[in-house]
N, C-alpha and C. Protein backbone atom coordinates (compact mmCIF):
# COMPACT_ATOMS: atom_id res chain seq x y z
N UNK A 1 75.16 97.45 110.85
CA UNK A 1 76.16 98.31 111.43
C UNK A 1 77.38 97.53 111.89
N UNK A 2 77.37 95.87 111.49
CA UNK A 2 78.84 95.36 111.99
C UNK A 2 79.57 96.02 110.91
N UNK A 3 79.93 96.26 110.27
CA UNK A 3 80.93 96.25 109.14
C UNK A 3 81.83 97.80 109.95
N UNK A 4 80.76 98.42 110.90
CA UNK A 4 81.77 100.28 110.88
C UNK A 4 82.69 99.57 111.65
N UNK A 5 83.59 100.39 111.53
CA UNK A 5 84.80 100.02 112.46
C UNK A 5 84.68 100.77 113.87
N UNK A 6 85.11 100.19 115.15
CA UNK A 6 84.95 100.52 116.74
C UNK A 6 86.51 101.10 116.80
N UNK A 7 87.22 101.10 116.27
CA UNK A 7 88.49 101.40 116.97
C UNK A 7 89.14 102.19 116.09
N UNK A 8 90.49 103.07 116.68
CA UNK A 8 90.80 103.93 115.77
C UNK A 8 91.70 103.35 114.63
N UNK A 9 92.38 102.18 115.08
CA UNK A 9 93.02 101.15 114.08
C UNK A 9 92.50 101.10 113.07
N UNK A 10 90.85 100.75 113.04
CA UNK A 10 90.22 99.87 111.61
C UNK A 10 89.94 101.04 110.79
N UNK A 11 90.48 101.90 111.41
CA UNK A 11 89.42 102.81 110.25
C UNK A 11 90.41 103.38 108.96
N UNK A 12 90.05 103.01 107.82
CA UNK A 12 90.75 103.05 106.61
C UNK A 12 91.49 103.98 106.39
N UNK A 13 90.76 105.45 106.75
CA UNK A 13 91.21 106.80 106.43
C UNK A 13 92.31 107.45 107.25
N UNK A 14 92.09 106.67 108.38
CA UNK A 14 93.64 107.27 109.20
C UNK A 14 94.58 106.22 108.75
N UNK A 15 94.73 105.00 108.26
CA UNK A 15 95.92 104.71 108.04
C UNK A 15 96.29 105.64 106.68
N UNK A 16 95.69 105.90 105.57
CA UNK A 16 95.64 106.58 104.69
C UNK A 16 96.31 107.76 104.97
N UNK A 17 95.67 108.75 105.81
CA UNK A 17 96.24 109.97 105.83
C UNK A 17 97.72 109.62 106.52
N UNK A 18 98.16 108.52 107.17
CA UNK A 18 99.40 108.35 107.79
C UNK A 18 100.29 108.09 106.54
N UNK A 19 99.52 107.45 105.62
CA UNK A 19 100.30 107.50 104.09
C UNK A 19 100.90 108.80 103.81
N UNK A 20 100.00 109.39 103.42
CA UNK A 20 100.39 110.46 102.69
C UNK A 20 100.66 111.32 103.56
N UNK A 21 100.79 111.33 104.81
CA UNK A 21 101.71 112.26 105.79
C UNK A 21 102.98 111.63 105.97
N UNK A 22 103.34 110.17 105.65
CA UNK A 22 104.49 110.00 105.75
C UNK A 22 105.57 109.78 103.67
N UNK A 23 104.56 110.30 103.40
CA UNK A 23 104.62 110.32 101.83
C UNK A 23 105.21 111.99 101.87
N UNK A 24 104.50 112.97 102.46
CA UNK A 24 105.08 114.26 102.67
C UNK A 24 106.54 114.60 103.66
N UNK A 25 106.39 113.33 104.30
CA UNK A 25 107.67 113.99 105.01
C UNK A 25 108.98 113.32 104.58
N UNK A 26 108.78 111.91 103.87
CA UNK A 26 109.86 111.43 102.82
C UNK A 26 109.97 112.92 101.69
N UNK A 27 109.30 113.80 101.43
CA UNK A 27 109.74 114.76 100.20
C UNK A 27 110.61 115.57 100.97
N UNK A 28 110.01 116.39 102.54
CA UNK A 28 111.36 116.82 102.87
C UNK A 28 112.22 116.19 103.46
N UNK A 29 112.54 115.10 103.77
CA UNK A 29 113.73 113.72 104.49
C UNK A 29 113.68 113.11 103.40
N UNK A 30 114.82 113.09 102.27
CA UNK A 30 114.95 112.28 101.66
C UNK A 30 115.94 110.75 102.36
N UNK A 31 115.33 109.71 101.68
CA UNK A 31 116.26 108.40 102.20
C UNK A 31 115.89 107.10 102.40
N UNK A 32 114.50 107.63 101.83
CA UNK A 32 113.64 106.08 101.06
C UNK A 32 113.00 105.20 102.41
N UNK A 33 112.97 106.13 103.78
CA UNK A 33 112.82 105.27 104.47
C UNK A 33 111.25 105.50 105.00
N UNK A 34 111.02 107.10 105.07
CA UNK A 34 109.43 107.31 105.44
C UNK A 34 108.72 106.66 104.08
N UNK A 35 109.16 106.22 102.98
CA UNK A 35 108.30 106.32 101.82
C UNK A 35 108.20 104.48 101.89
N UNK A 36 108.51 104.13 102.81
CA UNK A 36 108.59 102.82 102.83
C UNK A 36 107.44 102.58 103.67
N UNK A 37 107.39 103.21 104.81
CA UNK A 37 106.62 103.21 106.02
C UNK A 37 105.20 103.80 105.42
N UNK A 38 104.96 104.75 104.76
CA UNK A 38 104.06 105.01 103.83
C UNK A 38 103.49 104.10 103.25
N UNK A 39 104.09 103.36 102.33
CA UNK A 39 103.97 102.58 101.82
C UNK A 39 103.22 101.30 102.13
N UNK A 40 103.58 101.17 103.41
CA UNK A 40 103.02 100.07 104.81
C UNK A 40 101.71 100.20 105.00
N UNK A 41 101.80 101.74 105.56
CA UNK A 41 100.46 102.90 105.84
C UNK A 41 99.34 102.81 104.91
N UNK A 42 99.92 102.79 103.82
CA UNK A 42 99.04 102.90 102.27
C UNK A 42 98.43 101.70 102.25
N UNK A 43 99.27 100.13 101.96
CA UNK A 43 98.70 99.16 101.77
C UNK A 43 97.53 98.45 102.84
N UNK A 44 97.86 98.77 104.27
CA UNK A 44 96.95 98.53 104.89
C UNK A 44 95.48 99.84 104.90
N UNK A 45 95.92 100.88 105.08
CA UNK A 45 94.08 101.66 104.78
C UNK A 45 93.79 101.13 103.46
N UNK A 46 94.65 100.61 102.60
CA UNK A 46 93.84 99.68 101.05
C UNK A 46 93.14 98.55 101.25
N UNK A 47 93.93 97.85 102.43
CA UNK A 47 93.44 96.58 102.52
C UNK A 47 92.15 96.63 103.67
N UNK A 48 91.73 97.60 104.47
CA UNK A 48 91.05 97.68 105.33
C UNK A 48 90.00 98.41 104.52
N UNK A 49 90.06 98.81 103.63
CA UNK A 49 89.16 99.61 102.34
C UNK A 49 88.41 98.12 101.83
N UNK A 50 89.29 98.11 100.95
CA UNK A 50 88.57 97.06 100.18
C UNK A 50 88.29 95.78 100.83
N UNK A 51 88.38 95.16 101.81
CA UNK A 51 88.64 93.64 102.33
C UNK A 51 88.79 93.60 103.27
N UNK A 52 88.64 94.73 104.15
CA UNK A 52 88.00 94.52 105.56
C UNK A 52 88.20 92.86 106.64
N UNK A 53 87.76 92.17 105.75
CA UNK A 53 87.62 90.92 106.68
C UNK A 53 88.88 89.82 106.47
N UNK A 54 90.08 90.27 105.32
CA UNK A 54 91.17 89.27 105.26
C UNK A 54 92.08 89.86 106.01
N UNK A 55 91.89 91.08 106.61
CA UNK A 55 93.03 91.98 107.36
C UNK A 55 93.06 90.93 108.83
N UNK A 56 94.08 91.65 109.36
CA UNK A 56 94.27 90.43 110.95
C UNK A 56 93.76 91.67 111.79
N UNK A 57 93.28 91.23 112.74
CA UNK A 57 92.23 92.04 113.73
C UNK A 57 93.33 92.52 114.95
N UNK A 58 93.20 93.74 115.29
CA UNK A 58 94.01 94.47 116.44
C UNK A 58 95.18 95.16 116.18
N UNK A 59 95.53 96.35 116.60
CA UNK A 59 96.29 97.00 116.19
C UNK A 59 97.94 96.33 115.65
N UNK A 60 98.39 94.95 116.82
CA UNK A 60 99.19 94.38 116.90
C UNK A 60 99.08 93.50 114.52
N UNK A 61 98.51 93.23 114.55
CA UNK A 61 98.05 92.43 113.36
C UNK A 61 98.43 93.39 112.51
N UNK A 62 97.85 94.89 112.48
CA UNK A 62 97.69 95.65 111.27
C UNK A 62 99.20 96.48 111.34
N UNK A 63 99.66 96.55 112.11
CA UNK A 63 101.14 97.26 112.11
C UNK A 63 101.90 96.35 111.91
N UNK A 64 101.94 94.72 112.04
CA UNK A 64 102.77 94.08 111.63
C UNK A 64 102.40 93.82 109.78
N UNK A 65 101.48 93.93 109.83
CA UNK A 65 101.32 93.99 108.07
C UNK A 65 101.82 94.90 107.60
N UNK A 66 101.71 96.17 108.51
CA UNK A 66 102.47 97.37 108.08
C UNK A 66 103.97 97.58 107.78
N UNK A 67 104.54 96.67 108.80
CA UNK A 67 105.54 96.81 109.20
C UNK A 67 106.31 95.82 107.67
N UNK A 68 105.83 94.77 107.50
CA UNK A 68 106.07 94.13 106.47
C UNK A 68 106.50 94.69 104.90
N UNK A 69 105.27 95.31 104.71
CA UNK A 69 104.99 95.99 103.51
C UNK A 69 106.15 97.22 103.56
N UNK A 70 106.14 97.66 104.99
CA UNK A 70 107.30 98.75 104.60
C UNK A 70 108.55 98.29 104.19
N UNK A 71 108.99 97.03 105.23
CA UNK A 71 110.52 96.09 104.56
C UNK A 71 110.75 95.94 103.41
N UNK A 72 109.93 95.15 102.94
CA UNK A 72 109.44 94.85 101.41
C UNK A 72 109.47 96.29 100.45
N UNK A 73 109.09 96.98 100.80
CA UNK A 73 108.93 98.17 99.85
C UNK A 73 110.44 99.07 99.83
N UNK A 74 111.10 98.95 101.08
CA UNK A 74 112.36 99.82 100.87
C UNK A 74 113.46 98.68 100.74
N UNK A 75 113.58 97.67 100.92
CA UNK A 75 114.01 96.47 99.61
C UNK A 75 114.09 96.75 98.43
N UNK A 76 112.68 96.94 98.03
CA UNK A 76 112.49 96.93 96.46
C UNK A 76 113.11 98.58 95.86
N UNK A 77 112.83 99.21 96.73
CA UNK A 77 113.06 101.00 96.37
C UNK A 77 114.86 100.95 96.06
N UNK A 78 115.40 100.38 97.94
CA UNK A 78 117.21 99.90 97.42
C UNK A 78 117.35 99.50 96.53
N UNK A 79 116.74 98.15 95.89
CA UNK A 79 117.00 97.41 94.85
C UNK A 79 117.21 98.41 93.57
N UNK A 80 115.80 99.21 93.09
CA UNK A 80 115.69 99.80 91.79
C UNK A 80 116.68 101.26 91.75
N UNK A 81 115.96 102.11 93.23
CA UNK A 81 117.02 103.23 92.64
C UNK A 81 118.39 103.19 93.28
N UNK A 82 118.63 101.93 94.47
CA UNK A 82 120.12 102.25 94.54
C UNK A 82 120.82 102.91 95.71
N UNK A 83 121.98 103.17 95.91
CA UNK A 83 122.61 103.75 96.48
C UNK A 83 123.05 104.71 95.50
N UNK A 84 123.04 106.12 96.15
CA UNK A 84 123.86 107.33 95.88
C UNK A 84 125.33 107.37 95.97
N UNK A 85 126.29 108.06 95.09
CA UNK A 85 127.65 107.88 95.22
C UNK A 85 127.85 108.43 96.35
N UNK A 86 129.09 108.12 97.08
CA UNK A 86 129.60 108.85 98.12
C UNK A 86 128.97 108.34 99.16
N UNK A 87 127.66 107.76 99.27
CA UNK A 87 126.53 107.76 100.40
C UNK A 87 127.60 107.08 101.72
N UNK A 88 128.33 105.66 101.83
CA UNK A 88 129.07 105.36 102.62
C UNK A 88 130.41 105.97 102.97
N UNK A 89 130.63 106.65 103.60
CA UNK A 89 131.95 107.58 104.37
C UNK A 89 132.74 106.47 105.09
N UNK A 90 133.94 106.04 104.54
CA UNK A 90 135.11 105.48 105.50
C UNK A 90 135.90 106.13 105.83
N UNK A 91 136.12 106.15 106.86
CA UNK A 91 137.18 106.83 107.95
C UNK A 91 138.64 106.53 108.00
N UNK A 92 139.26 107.02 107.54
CA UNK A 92 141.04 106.47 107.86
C UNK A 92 141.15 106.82 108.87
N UNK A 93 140.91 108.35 109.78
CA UNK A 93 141.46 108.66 110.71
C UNK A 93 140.57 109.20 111.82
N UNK A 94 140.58 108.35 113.37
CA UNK A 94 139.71 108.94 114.53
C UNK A 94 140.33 110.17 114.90
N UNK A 95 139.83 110.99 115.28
CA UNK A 95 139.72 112.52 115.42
C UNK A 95 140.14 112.19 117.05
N UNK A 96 140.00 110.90 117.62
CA UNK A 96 140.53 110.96 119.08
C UNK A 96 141.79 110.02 119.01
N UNK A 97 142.64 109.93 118.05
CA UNK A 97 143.87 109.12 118.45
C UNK A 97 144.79 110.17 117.91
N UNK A 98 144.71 111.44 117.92
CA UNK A 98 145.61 112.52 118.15
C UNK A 98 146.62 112.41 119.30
């Protein structure tokens, strides 16, 4: 019985469902940024799935892996699909120097 997990951290299936709940709310918020955090979410309930014992122990450990994987992933997402036209708005004129 060492292997079950004691805490709500280790347990595979809630980082998982934090996946794909933050996988659902990137569909209605588009902006590549929940799907990153997902992404985070995903790789660690994978890595706490399969390999349990190379993961870093305590919540502090597994959200910074998280946290990683999400950087890395909306990096790579900017990288491939990009910026949208228009997406940056420059301003010629403050609305308070009337």
């Amino acid at each position: 019985m060492g292997w079950l997990p004691q805490w709500p951290w280790e347990m595979w299936w809630l980082w998982t469902v934090a996946a794909l709940a933050l996988g659902i709310l990137e569909a209605i918020v588009p902006g590549y940024v929940f799907l990153g955090f997902g992404f985070g979410a995903g790789a660690v309930g994978l890595g706490l799935l399969v390999a349990p014992g190379i993961m870093p122990g305590g919540p502090g450990g597994l959200m910074l892996v998280a946290a990683v994987v999400a950087l890395l992933s909306w990096l790579v997402l900017r990288a491939v699909v990009g910026r949208r036209p228009g997406q940056v708005k420059y301003w010629d004129r403050d609305i308070n120097d009337d």
